[in-house]
PDB file of N, CA and C in Angstrom:
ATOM      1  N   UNK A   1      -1.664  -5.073   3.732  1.00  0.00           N
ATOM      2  CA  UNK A   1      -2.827  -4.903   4.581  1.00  0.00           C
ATOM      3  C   UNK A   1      -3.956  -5.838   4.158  1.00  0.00           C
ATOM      4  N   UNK A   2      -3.887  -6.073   2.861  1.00  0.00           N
ATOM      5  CA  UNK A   2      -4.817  -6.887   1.985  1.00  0.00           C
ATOM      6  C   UNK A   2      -5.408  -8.144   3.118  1.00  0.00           C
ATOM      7  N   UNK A   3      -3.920  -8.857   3.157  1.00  0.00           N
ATOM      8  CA  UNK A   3      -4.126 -10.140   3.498  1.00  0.00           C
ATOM      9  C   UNK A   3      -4.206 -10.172   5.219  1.00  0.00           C
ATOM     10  N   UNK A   4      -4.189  -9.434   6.021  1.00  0.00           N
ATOM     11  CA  UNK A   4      -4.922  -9.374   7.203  1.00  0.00           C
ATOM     12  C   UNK A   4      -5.738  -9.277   7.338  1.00  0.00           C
ATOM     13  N   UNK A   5      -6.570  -8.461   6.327  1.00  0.00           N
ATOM     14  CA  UNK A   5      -8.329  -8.318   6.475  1.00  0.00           C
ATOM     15  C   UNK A   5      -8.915  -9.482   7.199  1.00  0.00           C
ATOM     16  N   UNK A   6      -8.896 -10.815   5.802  1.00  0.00           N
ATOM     17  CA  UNK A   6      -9.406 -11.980   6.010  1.00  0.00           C
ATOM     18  C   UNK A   6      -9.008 -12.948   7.682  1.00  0.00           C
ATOM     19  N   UNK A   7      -7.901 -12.837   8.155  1.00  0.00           N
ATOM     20  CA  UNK A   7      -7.804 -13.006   9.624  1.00  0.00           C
ATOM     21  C   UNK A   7      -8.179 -12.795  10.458  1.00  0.00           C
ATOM     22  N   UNK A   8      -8.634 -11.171  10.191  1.00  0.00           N
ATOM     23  CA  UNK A   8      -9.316 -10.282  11.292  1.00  0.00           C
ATOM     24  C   UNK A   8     -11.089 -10.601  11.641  1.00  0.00           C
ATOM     25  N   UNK A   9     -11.190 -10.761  10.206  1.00  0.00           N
ATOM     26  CA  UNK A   9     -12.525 -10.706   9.901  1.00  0.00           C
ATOM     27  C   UNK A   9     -13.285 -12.917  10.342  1.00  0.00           C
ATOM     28  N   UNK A  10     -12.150 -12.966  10.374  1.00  0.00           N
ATOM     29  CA  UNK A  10     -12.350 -14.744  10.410  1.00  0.00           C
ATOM     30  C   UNK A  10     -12.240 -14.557  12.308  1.00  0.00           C
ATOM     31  N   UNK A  11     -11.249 -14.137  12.758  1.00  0.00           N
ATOM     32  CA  UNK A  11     -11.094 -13.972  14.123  1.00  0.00           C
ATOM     33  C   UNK A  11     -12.520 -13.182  14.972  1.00  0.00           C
ATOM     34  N   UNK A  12     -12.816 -12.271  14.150  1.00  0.00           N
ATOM     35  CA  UNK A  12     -13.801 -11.269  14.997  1.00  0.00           C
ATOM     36  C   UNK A  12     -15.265 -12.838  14.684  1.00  0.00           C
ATOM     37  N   UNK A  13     -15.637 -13.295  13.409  1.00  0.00           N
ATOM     38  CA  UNK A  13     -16.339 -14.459  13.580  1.00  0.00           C
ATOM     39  C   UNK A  13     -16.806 -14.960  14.383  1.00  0.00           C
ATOM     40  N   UNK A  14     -15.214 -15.888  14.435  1.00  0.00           N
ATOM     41  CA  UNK A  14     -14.706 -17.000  15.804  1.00  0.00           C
ATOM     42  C   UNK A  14     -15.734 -16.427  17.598  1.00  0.00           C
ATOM     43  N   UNK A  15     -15.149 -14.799  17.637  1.00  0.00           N
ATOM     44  CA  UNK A  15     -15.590 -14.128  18.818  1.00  0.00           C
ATOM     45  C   UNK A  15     -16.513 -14.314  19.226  1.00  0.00           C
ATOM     46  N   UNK A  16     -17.395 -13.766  18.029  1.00  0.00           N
ATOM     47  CA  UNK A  16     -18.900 -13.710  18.105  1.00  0.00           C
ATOM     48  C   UNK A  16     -19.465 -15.372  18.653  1.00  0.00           C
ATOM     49  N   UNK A  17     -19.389 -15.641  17.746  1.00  0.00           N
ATOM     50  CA  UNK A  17     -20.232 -17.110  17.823  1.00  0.00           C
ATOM     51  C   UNK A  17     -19.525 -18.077  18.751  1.00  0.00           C
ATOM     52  N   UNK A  18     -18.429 -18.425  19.008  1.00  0.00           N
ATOM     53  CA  UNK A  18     -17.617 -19.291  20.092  1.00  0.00           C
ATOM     54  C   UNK A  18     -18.543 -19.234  21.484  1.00  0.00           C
ATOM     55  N   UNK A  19     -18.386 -17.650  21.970  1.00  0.00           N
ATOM     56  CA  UNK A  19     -18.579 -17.879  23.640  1.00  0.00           C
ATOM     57  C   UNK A  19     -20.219 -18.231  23.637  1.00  0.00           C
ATOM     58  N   UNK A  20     -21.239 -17.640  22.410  1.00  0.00           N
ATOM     59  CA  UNK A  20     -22.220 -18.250  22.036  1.00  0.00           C
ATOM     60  C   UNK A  20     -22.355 -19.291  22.604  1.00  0.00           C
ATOM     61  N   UNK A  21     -22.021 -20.043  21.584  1.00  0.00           N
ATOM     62  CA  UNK A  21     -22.391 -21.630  21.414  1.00  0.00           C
ATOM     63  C   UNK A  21     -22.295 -22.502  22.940  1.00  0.00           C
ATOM     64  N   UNK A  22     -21.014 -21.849  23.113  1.00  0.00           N
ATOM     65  CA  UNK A  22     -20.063 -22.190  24.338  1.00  0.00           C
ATOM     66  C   UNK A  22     -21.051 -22.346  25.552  1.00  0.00           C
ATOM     67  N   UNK A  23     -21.962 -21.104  25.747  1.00  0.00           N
ATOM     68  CA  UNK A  23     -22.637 -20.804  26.834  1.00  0.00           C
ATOM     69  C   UNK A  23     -23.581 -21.787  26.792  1.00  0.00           C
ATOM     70  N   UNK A  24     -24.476 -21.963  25.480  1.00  0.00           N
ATOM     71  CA  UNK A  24     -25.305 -22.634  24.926  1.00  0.00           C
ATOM     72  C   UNK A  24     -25.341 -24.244  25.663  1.00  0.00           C
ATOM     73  N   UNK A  25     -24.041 -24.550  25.205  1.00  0.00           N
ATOM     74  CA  UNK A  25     -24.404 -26.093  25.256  1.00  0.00           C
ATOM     75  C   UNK A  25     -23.527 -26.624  26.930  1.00  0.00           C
ATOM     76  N   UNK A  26     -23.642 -25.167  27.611  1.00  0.00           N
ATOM     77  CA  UNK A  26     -23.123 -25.325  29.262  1.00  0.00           C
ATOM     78  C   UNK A  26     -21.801 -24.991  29.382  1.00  0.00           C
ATOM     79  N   UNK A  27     -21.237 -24.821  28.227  1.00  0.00           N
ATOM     80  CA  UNK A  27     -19.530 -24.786  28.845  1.00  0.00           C
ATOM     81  C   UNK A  27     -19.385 -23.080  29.309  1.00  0.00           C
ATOM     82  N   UNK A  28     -17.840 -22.921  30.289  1.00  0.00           N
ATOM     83  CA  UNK A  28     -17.674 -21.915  30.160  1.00  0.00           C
ATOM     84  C   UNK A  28     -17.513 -20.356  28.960  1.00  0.00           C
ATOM     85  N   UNK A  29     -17.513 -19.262  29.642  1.00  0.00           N
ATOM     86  CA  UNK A  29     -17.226 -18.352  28.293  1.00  0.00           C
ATOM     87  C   UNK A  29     -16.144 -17.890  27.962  1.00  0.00           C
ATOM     88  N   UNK A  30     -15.166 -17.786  29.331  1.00  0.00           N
ATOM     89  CA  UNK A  30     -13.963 -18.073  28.559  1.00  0.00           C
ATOM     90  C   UNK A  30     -13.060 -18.994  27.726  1.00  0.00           C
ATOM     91  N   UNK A  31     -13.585 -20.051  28.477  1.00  0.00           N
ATOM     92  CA  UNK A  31     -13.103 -21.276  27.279  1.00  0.00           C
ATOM     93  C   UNK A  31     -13.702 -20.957  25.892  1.00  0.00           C
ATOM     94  N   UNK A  32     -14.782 -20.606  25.459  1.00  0.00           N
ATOM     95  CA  UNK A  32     -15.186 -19.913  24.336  1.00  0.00           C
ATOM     96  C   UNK A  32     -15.258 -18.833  23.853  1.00  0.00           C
ATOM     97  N   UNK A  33     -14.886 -18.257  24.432  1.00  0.00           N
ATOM     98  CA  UNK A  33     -13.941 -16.406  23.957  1.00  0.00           C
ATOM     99  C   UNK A  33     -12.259 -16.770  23.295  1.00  0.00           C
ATOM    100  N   UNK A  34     -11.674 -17.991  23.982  1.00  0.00           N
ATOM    101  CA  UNK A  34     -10.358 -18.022  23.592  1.00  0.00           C
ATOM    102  C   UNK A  34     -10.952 -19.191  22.502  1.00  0.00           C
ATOM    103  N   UNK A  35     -10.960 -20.223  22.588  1.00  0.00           N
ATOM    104  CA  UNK A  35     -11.826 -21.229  21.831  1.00  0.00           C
ATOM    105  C   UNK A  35     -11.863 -20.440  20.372  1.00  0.00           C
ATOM    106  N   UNK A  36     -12.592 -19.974  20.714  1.00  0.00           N
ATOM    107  CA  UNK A  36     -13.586 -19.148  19.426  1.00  0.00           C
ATOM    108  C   UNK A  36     -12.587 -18.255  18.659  1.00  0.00           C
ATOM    109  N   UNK A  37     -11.570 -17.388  18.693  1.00  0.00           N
ATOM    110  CA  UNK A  37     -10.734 -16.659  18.400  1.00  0.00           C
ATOM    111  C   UNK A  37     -10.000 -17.925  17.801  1.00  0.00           C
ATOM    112  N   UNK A  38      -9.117 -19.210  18.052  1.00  0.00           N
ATOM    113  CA  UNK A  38      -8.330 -19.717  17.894  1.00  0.00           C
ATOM    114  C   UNK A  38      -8.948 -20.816  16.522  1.00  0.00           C
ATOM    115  N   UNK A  39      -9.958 -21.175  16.796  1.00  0.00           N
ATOM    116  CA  UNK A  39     -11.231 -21.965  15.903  1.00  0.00           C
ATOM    117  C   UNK A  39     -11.022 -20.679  15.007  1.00  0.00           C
ATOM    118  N   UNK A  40     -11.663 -19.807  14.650  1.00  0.00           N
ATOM    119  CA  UNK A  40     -11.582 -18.742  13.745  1.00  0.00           C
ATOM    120  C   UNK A  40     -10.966 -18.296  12.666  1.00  0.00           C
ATOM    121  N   UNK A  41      -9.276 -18.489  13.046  1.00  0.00           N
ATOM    122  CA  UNK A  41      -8.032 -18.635  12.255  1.00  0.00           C
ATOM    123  C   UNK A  41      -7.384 -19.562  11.850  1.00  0.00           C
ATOM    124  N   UNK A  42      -8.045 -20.500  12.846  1.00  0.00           N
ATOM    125  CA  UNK A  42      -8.206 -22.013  12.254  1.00  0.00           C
ATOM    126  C   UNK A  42      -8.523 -22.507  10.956  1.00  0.00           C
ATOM    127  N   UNK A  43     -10.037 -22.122  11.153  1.00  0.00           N
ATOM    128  CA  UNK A  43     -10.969 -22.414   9.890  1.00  0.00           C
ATOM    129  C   UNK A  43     -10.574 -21.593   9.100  1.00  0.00           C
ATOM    130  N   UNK A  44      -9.890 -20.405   8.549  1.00  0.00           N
ATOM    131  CA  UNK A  44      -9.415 -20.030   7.999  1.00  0.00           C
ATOM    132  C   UNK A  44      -8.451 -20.412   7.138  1.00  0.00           C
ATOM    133  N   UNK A  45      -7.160 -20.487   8.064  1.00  0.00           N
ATOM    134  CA  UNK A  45      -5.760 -21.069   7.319  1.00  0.00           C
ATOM    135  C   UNK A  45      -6.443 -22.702   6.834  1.00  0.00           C
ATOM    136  N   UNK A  46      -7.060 -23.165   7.252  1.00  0.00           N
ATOM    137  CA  UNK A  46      -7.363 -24.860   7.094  1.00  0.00           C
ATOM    138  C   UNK A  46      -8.100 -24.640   5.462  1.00  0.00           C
ATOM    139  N   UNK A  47      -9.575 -24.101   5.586  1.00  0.00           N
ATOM    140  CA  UNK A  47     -10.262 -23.823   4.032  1.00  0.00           C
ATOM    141  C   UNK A  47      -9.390 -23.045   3.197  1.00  0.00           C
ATOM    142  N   UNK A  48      -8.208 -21.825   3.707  1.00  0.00           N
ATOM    143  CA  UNK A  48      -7.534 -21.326   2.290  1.00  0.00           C
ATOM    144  C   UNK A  48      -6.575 -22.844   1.914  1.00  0.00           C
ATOM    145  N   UNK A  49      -5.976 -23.645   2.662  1.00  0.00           N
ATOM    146  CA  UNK A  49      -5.082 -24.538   2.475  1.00  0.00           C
ATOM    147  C   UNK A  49      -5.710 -25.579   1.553  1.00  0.00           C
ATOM    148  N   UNK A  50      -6.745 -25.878   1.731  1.00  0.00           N
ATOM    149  CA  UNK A  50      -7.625 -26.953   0.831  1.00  0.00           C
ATOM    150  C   UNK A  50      -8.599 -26.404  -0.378  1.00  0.00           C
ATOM    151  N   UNK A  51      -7.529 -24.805  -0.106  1.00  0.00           N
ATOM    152  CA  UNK A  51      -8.811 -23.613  -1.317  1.00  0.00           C
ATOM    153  C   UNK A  51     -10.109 -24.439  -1.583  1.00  0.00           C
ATOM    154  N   UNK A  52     -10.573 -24.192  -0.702  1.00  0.00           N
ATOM    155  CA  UNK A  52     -12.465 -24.206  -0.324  1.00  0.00           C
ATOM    156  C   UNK A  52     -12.405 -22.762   0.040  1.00  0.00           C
ATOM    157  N   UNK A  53     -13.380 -22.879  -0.682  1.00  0.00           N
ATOM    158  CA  UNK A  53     -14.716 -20.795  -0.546  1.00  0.00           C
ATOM    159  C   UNK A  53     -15.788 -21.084  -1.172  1.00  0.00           C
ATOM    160  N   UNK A  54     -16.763 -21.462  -0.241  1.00  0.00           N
ATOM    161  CA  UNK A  54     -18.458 -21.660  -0.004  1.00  0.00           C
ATOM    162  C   UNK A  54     -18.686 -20.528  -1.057  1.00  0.00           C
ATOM    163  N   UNK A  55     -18.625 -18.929  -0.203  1.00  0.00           N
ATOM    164  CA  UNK A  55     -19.515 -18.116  -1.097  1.00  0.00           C
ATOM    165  C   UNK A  55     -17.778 -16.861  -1.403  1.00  0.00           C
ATOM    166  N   UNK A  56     -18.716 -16.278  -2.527  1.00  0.00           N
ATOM    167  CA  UNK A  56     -17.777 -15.425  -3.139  1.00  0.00           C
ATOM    168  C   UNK A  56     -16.744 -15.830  -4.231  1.00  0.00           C
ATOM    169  N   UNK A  57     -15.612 -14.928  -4.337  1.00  0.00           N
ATOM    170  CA  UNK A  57     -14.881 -15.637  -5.650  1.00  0.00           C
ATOM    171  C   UNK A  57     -13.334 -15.474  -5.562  1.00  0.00           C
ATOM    172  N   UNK A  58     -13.160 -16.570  -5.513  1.00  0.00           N
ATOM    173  CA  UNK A  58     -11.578 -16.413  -4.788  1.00  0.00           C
ATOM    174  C   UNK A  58     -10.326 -15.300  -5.827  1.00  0.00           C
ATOM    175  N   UNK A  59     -10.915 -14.885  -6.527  1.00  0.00           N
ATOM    176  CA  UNK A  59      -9.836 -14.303  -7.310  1.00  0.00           C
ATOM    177  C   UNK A  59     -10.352 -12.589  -7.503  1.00  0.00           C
ATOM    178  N   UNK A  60     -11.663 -12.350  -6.657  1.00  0.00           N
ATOM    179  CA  UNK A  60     -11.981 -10.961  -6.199  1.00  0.00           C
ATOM    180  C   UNK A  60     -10.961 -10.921  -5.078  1.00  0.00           C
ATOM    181  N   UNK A  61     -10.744  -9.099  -4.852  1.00  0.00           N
ATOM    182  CA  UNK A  61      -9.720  -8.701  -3.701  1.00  0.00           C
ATOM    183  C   UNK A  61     -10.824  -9.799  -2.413  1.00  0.00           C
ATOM    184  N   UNK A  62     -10.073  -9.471  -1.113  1.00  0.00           N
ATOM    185  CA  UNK A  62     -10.417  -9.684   0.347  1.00  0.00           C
ATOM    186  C   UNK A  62     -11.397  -8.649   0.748  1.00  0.00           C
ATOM    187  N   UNK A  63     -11.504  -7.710   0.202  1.00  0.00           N
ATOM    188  CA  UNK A  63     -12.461  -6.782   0.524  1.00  0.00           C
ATOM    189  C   UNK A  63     -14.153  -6.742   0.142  1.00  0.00           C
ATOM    190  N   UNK A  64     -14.021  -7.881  -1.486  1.00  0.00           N
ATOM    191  CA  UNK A  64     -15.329  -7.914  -1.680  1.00  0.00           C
ATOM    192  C   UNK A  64     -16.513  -8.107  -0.851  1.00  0.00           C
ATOM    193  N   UNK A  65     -17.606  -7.822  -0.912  1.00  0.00           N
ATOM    194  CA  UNK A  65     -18.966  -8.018   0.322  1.00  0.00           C
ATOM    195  C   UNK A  65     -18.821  -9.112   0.317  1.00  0.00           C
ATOM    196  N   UNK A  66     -18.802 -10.238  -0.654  1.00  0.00           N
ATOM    197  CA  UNK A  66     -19.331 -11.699  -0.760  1.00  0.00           C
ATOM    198  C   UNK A  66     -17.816 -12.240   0.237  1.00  0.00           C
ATOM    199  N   UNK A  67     -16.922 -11.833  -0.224  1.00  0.00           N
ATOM    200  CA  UNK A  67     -15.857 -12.157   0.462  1.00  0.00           C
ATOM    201  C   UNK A  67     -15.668 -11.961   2.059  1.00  0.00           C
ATOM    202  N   UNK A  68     -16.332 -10.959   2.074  1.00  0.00           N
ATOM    203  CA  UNK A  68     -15.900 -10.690   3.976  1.00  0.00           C
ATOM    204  C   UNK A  68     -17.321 -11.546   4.430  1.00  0.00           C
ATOM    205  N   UNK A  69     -18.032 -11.510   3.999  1.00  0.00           N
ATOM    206  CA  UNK A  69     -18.860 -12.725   4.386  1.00  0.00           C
ATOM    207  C   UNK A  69     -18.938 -13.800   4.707  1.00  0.00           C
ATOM    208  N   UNK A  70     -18.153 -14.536   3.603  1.00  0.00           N
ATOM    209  CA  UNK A  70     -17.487 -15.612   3.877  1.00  0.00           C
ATOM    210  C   UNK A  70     -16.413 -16.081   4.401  1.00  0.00           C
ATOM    211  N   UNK A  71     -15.728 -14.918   5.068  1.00  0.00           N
ATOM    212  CA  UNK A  71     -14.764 -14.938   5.930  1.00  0.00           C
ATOM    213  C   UNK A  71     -15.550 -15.362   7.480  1.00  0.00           C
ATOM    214  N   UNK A  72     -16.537 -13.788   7.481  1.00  0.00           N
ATOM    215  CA  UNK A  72     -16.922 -14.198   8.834  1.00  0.00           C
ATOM    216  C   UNK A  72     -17.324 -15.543   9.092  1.00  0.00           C
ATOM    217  N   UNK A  73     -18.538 -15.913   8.319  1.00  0.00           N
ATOM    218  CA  UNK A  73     -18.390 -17.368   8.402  1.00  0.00           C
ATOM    219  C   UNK A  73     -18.396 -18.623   8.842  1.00  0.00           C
ATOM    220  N   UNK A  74     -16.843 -18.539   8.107  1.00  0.00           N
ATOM    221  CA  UNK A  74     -15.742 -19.280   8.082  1.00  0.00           C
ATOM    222  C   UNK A  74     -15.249 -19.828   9.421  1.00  0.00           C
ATOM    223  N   UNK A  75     -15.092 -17.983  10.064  1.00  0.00           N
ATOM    224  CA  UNK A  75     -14.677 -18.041  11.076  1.00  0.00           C
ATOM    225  C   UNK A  75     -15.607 -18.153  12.438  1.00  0.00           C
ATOM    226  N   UNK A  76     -16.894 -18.152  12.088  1.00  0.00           N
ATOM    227  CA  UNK A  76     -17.584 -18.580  12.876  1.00  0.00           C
ATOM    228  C   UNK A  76     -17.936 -19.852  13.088  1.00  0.00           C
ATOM    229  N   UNK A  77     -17.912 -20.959  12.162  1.00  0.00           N
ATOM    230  CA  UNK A  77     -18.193 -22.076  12.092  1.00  0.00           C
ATOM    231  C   UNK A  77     -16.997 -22.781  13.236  1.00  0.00           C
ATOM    232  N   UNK A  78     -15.593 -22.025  12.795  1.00  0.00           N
ATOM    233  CA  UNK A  78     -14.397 -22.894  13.273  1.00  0.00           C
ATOM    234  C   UNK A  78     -14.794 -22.557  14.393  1.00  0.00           C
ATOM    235  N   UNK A  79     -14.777 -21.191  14.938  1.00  0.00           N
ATOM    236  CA  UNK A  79     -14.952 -20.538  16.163  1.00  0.00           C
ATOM    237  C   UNK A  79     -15.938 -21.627  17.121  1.00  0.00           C
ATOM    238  N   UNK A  80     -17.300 -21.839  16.615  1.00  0.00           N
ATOM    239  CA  UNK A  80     -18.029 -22.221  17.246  1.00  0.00           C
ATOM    240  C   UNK A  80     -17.915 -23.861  18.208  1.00  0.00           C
ATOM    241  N   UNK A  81     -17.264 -24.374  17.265  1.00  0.00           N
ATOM    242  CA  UNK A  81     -16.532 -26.074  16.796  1.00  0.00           C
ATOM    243  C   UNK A  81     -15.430 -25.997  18.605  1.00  0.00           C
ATOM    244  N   UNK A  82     -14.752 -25.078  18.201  1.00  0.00           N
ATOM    245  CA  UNK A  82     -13.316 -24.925  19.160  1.00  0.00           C
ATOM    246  C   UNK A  82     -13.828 -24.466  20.329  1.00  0.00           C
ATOM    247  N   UNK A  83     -15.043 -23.295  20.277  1.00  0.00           N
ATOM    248  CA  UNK A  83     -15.437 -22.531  21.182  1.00  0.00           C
ATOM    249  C   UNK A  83     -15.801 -23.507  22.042  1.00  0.00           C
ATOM    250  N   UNK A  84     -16.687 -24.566  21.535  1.00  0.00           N
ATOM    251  CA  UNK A  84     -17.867 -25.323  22.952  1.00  0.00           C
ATOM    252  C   UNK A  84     -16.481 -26.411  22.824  1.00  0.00           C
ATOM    253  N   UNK A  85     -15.692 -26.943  22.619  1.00  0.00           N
ATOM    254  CA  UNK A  85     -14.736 -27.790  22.885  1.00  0.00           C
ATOM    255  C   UNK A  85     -13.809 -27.049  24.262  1.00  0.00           C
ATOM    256  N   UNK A  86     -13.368 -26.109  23.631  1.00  0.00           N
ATOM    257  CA  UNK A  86     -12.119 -25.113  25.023  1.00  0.00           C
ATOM    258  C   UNK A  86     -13.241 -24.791  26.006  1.00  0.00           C
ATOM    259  N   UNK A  87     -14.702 -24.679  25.928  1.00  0.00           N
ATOM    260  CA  UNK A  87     -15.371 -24.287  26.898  1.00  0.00           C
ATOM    261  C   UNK A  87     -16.064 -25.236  27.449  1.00  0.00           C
ATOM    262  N   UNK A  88     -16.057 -26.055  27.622  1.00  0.00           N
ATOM    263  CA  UNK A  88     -16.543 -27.697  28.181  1.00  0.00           C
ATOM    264  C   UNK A  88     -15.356 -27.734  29.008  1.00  0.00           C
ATOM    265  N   UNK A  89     -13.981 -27.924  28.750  1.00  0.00           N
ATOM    266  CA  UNK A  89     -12.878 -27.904  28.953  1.00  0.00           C
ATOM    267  C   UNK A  89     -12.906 -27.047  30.378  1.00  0.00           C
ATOM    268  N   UNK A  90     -12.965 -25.932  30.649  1.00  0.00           N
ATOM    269  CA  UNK A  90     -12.542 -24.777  30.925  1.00  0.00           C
ATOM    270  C   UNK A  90     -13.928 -24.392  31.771  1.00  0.00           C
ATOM    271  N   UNK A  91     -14.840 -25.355  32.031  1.00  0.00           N
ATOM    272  CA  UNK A  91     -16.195 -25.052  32.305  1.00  0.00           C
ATOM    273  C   UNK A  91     -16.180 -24.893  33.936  1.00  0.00           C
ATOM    274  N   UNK A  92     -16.567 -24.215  34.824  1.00  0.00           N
ATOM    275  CA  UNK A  92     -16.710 -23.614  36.156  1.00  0.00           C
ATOM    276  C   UNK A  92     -17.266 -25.194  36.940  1.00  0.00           C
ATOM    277  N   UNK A  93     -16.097 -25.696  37.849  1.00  0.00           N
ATOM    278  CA  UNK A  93     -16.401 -26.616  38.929  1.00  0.00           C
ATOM    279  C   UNK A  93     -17.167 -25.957  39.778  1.00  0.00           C
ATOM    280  N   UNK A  94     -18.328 -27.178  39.461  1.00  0.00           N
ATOM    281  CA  UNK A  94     -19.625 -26.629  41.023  1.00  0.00           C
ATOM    282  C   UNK A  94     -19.980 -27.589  41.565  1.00  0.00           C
TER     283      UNK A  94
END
């Protein structure tokens, strides 16, 4: 269960901030609802792969505060990146 936390918590991120940004800089929100989820787990698997962790301590459980923090993030940064990209993409012909 450990190691889903950090997915979940990188994905819910992505959510938040994707359709954000998305809306922000004109694109659609579904392109940044899916965007943002996919960016999320992105930035995730990508920073554990190059073990980068900004804040917290990689050898505390997934549960630590500093840790789910830096999950969210994580996953908001990717989220946001992917979000206004799939939502530019995906943006309402008018």
């Amino acid at each position: 269960m450990e190691d889903i936390v950090p997915l979940i918590l990188s994905a819910i991120g992505g959510l938040v901030v994707g359709p954000l940004v998305s809306r922000l800089t004109g694109g659609g929100g579904t392109g940044g609802l899916i965007g943002g989820i996919v960016g999320g787990i992105g930035a995730h698997y990508g920073l554990d792969a190059a073990n980068i962790q900004v804040l917290g301590d990689a050898t505390a459980s997934a549960t630590s505060p500093m840790n789910i923090i830096n999950t969210l993030l994580e996953g908001g940064v990717g989220g946001g990146i992917v979000g206004v990209l799939a939502g530019l993409l995906m943006k309402p012909k008018s």
